[in-house]
Protein backbone atom coordinates (compact mmCIF):
# COMPACT_ATOMS: atom_id res chain seq x y z
CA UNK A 1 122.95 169.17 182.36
CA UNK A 2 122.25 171.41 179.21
CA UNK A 3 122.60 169.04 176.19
CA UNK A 4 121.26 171.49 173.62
CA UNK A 5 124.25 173.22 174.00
CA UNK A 6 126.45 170.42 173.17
CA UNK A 7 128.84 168.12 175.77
CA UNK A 8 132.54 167.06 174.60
CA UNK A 9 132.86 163.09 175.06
CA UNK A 10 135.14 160.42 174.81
CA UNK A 11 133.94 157.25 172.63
CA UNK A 12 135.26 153.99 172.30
CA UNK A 13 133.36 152.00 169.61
CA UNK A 14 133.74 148.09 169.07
CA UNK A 15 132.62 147.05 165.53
CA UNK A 16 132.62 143.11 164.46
CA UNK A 17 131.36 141.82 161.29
CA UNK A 18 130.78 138.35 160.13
CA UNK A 19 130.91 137.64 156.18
CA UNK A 20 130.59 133.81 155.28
CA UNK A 21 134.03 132.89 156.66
CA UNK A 22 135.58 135.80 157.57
CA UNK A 23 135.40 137.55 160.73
CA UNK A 24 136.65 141.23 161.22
CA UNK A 25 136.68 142.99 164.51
CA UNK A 26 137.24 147.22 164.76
CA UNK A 27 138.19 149.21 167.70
CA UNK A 28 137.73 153.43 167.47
CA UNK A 29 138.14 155.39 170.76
CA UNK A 30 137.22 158.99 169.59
CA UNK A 31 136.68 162.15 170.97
CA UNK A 32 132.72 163.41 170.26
CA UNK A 33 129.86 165.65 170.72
CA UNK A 34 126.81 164.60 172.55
CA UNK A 35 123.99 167.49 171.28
CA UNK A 36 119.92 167.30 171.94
CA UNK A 37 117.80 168.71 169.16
CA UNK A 38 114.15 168.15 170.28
CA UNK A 39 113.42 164.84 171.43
CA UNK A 40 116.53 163.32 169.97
CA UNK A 41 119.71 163.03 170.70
CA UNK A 42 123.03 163.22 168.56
CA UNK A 43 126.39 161.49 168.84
CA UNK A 44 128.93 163.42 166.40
CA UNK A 45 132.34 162.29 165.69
CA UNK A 46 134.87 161.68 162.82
CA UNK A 47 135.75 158.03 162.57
CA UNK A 48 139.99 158.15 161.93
CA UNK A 49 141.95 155.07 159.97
CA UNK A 50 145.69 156.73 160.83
CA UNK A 51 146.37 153.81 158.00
CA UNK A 52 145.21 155.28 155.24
CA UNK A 53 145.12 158.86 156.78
CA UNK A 54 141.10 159.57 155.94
CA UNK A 55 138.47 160.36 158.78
CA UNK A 56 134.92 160.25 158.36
CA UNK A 57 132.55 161.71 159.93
CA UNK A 58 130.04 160.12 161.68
CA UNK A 59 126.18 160.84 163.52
CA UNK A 60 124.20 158.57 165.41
CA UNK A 61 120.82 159.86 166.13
CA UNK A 62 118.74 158.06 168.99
CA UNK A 63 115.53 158.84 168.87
CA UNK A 64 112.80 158.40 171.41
CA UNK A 65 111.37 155.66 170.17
CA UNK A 66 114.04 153.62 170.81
CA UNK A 67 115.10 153.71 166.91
CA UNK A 68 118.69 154.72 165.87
CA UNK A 69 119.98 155.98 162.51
CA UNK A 70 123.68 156.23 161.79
CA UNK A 71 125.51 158.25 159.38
CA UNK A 72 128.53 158.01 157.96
CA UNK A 73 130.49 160.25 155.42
CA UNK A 74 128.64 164.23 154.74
CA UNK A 75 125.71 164.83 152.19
CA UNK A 76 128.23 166.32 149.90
CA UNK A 77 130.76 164.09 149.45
CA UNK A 78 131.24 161.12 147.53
CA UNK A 79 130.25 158.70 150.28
CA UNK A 80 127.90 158.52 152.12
CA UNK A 81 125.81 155.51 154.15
CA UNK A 82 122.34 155.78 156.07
CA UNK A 83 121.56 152.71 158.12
CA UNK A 84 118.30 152.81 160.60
CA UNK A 85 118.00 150.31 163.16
CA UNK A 86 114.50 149.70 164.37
CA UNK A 87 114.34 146.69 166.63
CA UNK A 88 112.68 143.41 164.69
CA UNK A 89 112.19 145.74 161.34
CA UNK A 90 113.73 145.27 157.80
CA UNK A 91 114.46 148.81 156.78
CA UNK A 92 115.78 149.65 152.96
CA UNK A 93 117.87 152.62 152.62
CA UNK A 94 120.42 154.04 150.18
CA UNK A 95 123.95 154.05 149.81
CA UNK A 96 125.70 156.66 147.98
CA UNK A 97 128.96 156.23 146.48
CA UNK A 98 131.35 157.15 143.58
CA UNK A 99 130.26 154.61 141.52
CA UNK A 100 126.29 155.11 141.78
CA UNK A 101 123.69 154.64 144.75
CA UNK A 102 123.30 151.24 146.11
CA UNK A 103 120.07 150.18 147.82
CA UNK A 104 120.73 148.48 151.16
CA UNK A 105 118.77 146.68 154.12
CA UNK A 106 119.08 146.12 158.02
CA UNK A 107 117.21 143.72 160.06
CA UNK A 108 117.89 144.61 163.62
CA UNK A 109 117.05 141.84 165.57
CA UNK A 110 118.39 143.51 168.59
CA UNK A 111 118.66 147.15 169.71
CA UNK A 112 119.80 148.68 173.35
CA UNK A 113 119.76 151.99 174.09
CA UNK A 114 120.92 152.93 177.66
CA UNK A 115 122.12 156.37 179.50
CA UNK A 116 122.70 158.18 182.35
CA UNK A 117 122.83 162.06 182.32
CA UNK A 118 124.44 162.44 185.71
CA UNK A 119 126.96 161.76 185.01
CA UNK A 120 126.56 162.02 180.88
CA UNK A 121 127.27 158.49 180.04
CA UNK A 122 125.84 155.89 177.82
CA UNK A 123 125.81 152.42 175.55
CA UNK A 124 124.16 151.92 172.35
CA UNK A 125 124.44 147.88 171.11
CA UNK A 126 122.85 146.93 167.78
CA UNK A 127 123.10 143.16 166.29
CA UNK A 128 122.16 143.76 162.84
CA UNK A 129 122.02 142.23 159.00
CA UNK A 130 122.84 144.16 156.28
CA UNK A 131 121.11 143.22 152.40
CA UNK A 132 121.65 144.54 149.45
CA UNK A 133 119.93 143.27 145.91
CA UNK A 134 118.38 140.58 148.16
CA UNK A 135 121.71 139.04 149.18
CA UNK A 136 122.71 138.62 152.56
CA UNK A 137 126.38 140.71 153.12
CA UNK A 138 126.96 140.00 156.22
CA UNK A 139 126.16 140.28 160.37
CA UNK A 140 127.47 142.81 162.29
CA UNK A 141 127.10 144.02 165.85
CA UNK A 142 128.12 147.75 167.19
CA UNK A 143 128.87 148.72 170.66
CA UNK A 144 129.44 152.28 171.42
CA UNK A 145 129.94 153.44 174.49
CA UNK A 146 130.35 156.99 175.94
CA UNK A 147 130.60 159.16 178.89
CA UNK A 148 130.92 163.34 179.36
């Protein structure tokens, strides 16, 4: 199958965080666009809370290394948060909001990548910790899965 082209899929993304005491689980099924551009690949959707009526959009890139970066919010808006996941690194990235650009860490102490492209299907599952000024905000895992 042609992914430069672009394949409509369905996503259902589980998101649960751990800060101190509190524990917060998220569930997202979205519809998406699985796209190659060179050796990577791109999962593009928007990210809806019907709550507050906002979406955001979001892109994971997998590269083939095995690394993943995830976007959310667009380079022109008021928002917007890089993470990259490398599997046993500490990575420092930036965090743009309103109010002024945040520097921010991830330790990724686990990172699996899996997929199938007949059919198109796949999993991504990151455990990960997320720093910022030193301090320790919180652990989070992400399971997205998807299929054409």
């Amino acid at each position: 199958m042609d992914l430069s082209q672009g394949v409509p899929i369905q996503i259902h993304l589980e998101t649960f965080v751990t800060q101190g005491e509190d524990n917060e689980t998220h569930v997202f099924d979205e519809l998406g666009t699985l796209v190659q551009m060179g050796n990577a690949l791109y999962i593009r959707y928007q990210e809806v809370d019907e709550d507050a009526g906002t979406s955001m959009p979001v892109t994971m890139k997998l590269r083939e290394d095995g690394d993943v970066q995830l976007s959310r919010g667009s380079s022109n808006g008021d928002t917007q948060l890089k993470l990259f996941f490398a599997n046993e690194k500490r990575v420092l990235t930036r965090y743009r909001t309103p109010y002024g650009i945040i520097p921010v860490e991830t330790v990724t102490p686990r990172i699996d990548v899996r997929m199938t492209t007949e059919p198109v299907a796949g999993e991504v599952y990151i455990e990960y910790q997320l720093f910022a000024n030193n301090q320790h905000l919180g652990d989070y895992r992400l399971r997205l899965q998807f299929n054409a």
